[in-house]
PDB file of N, CA and C in Angstrom:
ATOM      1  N   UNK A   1      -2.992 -39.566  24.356  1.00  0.00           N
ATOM      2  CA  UNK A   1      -3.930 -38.709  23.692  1.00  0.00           C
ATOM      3  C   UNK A   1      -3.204 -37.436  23.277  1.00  0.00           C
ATOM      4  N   UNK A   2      -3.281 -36.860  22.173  1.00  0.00           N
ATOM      5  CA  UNK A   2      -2.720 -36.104  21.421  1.00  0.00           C
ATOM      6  C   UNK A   2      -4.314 -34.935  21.411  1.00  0.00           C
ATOM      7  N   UNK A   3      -3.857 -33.772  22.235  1.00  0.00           N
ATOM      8  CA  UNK A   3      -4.582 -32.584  22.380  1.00  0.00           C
ATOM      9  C   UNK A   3      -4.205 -31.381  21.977  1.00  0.00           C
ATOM     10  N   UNK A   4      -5.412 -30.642  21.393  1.00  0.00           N
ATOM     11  CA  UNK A   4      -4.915 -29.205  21.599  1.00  0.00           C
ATOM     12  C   UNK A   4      -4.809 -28.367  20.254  1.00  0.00           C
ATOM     13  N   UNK A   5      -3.282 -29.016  19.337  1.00  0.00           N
ATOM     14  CA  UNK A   5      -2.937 -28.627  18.163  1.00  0.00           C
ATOM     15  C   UNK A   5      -3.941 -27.738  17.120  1.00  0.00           C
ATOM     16  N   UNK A   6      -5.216 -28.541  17.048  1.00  0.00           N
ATOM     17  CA  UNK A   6      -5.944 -28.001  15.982  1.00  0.00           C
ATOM     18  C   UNK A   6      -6.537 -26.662  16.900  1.00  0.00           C
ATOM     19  N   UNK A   7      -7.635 -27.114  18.047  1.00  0.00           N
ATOM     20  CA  UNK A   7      -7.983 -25.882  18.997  1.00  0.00           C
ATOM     21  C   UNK A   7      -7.219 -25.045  19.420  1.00  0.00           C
ATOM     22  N   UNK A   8      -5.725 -24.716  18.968  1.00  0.00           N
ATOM     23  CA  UNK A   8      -4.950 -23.509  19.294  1.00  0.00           C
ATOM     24  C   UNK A   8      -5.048 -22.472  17.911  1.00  0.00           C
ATOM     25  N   UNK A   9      -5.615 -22.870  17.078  1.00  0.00           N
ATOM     26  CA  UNK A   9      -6.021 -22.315  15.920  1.00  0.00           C
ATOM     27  C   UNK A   9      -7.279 -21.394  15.770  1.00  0.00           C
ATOM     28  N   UNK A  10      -8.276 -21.811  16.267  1.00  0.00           N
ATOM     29  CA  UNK A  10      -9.434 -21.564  16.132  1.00  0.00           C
ATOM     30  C   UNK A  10     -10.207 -20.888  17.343  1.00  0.00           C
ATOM     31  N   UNK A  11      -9.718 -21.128  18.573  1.00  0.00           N
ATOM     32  CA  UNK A  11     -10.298 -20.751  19.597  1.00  0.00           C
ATOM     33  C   UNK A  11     -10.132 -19.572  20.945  1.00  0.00           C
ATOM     34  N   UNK A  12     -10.746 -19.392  21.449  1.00  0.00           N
ATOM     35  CA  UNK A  12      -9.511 -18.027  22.417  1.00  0.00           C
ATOM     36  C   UNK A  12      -9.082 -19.170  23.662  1.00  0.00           C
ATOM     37  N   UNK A  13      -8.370 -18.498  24.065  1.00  0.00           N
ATOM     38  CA  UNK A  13      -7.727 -19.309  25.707  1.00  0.00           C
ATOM     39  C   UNK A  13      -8.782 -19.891  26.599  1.00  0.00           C
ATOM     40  N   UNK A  14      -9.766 -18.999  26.883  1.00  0.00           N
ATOM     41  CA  UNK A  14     -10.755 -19.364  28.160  1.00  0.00           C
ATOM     42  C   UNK A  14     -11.420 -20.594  27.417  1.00  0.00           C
ATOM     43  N   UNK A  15     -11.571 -20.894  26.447  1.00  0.00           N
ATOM     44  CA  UNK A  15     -12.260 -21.840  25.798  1.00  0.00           C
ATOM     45  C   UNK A  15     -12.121 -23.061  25.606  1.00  0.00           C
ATOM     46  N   UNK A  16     -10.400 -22.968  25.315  1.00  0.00           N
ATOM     47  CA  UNK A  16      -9.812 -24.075  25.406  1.00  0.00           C
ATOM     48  C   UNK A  16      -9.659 -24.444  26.784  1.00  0.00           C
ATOM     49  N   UNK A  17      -9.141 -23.904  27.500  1.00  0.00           N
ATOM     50  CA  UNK A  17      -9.148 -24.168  29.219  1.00  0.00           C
ATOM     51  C   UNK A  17     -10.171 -24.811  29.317  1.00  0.00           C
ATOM     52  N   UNK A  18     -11.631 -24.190  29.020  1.00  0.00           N
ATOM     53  CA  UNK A  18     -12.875 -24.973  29.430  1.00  0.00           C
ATOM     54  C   UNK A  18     -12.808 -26.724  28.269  1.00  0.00           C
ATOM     55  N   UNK A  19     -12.698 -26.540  27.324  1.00  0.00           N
ATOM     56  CA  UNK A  19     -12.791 -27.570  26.266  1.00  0.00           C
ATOM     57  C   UNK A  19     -11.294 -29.013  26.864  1.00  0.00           C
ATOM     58  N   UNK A  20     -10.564 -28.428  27.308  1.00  0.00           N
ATOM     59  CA  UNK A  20      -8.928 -29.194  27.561  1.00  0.00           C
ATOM     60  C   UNK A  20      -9.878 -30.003  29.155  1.00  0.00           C
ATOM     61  N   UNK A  21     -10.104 -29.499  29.796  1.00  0.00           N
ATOM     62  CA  UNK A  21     -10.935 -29.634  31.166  1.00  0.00           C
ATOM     63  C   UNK A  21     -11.351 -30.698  31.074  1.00  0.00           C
ATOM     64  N   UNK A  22     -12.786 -30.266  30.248  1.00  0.00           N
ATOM     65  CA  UNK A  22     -13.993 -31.049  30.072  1.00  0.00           C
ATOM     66  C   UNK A  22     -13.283 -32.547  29.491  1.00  0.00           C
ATOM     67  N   UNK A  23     -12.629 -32.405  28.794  1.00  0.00           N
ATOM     68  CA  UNK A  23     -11.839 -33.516  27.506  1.00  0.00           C
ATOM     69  C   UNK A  23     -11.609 -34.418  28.839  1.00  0.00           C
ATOM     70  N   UNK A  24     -10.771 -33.984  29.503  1.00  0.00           N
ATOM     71  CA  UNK A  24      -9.864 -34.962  30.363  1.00  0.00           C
ATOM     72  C   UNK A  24     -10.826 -35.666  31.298  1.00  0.00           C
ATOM     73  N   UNK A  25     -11.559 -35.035  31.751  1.00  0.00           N
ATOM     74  CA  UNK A  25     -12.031 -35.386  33.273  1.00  0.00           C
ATOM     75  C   UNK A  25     -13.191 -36.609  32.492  1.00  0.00           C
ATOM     76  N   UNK A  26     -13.724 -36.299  31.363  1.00  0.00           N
ATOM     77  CA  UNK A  26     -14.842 -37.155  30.308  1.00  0.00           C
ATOM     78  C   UNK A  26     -13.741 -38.545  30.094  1.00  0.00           C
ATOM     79  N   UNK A  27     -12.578 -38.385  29.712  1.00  0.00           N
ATOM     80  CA  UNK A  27     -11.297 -39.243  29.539  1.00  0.00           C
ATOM     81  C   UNK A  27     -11.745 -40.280  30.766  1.00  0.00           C
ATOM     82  N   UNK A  28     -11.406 -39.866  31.895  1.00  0.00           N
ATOM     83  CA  UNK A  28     -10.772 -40.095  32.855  1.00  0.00           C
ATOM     84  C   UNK A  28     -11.896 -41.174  33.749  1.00  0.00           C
ATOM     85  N   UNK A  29     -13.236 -40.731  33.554  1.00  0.00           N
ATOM     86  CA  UNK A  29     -14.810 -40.761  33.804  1.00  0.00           C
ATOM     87  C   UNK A  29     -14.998 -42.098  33.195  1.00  0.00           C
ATOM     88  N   UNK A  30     -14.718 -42.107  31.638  1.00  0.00           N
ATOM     89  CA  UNK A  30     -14.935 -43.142  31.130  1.00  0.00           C
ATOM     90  C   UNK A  30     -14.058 -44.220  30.968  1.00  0.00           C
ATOM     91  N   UNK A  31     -12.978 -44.233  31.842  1.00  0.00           N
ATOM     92  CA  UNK A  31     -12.089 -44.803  31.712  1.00  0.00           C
ATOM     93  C   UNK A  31     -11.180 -44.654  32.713  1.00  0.00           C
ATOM     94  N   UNK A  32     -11.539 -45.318  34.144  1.00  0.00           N
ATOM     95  CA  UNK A  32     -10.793 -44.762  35.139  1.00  0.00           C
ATOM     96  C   UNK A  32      -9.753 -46.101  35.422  1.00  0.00           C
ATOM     97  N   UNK A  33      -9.946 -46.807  34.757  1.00  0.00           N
ATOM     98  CA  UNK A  33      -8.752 -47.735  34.985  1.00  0.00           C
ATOM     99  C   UNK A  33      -7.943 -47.733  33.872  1.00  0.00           C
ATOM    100  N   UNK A  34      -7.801 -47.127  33.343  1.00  0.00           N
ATOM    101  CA  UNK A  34      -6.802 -47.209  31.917  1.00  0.00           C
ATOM    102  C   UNK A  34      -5.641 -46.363  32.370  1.00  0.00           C
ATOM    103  N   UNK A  35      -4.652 -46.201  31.855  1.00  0.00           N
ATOM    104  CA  UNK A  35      -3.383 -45.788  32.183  1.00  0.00           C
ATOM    105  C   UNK A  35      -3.740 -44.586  31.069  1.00  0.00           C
ATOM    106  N   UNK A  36      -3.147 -43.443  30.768  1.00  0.00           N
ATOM    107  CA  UNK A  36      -3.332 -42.346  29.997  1.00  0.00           C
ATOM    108  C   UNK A  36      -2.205 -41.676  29.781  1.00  0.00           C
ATOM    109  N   UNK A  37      -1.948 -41.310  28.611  1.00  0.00           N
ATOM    110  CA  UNK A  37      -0.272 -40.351  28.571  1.00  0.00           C
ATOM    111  C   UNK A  37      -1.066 -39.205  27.424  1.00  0.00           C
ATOM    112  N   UNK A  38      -0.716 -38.202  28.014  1.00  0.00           N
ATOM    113  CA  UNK A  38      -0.981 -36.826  27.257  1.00  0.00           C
ATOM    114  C   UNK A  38       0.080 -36.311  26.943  1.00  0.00           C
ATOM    115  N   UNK A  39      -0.204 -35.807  25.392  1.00  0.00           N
ATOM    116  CA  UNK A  39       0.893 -35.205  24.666  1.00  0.00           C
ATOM    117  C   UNK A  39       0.705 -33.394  25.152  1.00  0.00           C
ATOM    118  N   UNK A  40       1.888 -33.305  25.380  1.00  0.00           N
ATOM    119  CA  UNK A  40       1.358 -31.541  25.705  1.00  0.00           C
ATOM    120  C   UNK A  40       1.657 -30.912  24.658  1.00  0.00           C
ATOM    121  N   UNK A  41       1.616 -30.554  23.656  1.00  0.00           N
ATOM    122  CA  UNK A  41       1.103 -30.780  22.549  1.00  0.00           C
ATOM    123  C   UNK A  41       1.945 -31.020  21.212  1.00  0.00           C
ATOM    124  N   UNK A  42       1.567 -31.853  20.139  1.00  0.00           N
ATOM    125  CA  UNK A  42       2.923 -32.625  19.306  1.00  0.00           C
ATOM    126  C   UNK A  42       3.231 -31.395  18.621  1.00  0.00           C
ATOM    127  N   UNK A  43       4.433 -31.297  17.940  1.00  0.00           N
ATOM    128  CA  UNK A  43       4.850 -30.272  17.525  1.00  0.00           C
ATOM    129  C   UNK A  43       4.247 -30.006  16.222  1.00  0.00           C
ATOM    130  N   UNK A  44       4.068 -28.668  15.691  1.00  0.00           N
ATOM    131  CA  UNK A  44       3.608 -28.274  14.500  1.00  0.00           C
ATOM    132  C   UNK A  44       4.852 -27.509  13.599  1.00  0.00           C
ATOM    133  N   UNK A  45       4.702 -27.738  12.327  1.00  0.00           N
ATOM    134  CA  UNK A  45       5.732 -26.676  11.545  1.00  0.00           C
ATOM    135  C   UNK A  45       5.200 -25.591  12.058  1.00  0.00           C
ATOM    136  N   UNK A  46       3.794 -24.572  11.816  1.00  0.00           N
ATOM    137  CA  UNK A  46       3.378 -23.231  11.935  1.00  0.00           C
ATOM    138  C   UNK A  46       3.456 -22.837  13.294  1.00  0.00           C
ATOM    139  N   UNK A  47       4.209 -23.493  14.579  1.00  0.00           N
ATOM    140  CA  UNK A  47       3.449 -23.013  15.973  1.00  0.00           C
ATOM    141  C   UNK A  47       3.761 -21.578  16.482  1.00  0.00           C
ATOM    142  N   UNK A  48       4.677 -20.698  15.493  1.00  0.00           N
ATOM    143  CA  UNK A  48       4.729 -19.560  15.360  1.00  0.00           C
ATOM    144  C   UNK A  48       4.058 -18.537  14.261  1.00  0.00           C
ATOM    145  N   UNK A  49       3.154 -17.448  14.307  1.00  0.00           N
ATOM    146  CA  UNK A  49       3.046 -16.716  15.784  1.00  0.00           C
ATOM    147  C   UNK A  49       1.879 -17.319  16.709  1.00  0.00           C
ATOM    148  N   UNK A  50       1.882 -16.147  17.747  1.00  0.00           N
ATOM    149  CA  UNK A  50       0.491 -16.875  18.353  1.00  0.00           C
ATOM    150  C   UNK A  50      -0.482 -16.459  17.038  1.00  0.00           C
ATOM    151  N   UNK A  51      -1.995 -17.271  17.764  1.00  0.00           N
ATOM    152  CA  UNK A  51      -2.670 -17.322  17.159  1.00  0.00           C
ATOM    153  C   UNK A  51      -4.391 -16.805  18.381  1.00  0.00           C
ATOM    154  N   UNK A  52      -5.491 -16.912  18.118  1.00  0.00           N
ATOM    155  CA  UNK A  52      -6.325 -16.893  19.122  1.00  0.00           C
ATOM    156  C   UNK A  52      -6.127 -16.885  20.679  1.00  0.00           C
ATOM    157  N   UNK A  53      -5.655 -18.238  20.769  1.00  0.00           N
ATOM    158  CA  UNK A  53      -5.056 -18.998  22.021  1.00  0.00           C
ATOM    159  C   UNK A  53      -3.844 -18.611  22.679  1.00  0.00           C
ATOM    160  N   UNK A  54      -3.037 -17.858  21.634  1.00  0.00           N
ATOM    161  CA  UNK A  54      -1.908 -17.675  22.141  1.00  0.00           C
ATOM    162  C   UNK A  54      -1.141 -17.861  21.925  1.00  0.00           C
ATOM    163  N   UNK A  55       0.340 -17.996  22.481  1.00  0.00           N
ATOM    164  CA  UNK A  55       1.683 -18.489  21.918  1.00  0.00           C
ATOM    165  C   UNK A  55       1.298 -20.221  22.052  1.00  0.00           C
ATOM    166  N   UNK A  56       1.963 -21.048  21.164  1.00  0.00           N
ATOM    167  CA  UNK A  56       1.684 -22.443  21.460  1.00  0.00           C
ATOM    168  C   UNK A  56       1.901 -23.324  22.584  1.00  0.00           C
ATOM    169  N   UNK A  57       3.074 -22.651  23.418  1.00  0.00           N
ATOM    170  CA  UNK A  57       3.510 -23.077  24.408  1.00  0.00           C
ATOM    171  C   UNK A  57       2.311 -22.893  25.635  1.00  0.00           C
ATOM    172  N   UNK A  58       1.469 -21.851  25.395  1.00  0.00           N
ATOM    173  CA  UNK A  58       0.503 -22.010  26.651  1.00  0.00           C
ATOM    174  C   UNK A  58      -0.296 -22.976  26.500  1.00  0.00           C
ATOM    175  N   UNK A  59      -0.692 -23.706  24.955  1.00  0.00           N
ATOM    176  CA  UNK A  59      -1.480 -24.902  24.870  1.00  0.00           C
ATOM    177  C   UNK A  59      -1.039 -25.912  26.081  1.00  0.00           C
ATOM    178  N   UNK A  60       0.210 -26.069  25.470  1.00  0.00           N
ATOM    179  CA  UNK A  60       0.922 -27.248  26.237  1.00  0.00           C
ATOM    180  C   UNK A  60       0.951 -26.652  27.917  1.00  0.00           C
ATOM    181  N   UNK A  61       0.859 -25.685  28.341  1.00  0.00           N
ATOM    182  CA  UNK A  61       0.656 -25.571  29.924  1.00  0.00           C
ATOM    183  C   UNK A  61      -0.576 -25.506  30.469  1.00  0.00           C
ATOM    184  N   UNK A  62      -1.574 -25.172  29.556  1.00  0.00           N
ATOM    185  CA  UNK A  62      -3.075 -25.921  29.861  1.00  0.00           C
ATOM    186  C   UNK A  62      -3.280 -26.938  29.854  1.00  0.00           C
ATOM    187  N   UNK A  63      -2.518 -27.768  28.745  1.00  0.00           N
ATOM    188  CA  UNK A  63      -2.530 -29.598  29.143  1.00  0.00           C
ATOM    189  C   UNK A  63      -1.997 -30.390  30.133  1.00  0.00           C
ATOM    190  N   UNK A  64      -0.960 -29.333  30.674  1.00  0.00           N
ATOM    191  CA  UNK A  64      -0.638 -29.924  31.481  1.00  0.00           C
ATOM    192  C   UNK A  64      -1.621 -29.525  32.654  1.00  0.00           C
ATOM    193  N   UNK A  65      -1.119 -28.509  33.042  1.00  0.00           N
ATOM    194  CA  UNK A  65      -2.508 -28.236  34.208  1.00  0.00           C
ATOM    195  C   UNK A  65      -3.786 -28.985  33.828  1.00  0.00           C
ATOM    196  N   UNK A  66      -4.563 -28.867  32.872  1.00  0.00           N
ATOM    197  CA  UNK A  66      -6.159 -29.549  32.857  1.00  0.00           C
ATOM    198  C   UNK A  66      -5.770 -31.494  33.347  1.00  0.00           C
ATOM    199  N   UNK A  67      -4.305 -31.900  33.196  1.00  0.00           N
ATOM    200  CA  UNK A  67      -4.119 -33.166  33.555  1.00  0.00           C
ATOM    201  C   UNK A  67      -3.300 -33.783  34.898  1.00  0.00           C
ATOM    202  N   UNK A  68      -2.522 -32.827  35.314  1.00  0.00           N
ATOM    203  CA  UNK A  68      -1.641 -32.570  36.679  1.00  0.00           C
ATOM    204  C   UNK A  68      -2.721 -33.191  37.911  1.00  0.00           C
ATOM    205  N   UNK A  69      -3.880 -33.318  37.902  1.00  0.00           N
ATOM    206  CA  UNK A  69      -4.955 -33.894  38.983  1.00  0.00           C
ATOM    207  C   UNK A  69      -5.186 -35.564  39.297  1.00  0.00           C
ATOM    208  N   UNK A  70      -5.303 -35.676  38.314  1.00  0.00           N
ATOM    209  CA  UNK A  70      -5.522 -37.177  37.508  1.00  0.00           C
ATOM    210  C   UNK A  70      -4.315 -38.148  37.860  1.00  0.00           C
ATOM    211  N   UNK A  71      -4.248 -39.248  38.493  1.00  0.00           N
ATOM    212  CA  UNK A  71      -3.074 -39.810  38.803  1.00  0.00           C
ATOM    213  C   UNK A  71      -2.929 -41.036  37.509  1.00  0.00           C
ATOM    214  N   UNK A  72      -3.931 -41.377  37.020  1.00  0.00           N
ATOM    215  CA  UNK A  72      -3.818 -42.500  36.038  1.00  0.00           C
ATOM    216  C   UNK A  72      -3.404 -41.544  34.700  1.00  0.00           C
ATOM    217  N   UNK A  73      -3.111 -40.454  34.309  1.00  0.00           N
ATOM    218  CA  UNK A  73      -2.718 -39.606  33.492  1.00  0.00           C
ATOM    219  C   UNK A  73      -0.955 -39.519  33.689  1.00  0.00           C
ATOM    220  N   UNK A  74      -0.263 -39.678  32.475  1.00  0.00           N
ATOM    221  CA  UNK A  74       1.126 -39.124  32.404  1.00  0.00           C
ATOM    222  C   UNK A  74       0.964 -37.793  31.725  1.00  0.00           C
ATOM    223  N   UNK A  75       1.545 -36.482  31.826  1.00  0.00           N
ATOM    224  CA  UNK A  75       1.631 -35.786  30.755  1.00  0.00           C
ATOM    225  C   UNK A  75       2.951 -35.594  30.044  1.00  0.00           C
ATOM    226  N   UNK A  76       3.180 -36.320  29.198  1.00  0.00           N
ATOM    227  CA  UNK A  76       4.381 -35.762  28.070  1.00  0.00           C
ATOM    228  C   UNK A  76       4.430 -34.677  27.250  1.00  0.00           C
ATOM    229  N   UNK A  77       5.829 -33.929  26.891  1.00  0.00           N
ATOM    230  CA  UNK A  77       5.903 -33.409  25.899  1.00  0.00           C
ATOM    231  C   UNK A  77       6.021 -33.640  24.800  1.00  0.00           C
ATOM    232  N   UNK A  78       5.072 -32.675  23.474  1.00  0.00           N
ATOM    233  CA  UNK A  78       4.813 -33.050  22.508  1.00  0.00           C
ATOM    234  C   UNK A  78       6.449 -32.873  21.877  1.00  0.00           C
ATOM    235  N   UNK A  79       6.966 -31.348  21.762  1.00  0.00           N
ATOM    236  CA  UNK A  79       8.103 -31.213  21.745  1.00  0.00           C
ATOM    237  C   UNK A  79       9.325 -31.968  21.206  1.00  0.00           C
ATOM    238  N   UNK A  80       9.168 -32.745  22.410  1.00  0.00           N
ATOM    239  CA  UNK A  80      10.795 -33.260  22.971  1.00  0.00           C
ATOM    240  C   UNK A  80       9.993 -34.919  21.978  1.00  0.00           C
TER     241      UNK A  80
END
């Protein structure tokens, strides 16, 4: 699952935290036997400057944290 990218645009931090949260655990709920790999988040040409949310790199450390709980979850970097 590919998260985040567009909501680092538009939203403030606490929001996404709450929205990245909700996403996963709804993921996870409906689908607790599925295997899951999260992108922490794929790379963008614009991911400089911050924006609402922040520098882009905190996207990707909210994805990881909102998924770090979850054992049927991988989190990858979008990045690399």
């Amino acid at each position: 699952m590919a998260y985040g990218t567009n909501d680092w645009s538009g939203i403030e931090l606490s929001e996404f935290r709450e929205n990245c949260s909700a996403f996963y655990s709804a993921l996870v709920r409906n689908y607790p036997e599925a295997k899951i790999v999260a992108i922490a988040p794929i790379w963008r040409k614009d991911s400089t400057p911050a924006r609402r949310c922040g520098e882009f790199s905190q996207i990707a450390e909210e994805i990881r944290t909102a998924t770090k709980d979850y054992p049927n979850i991988v989190c990858v970097e979008g990045f690399d």
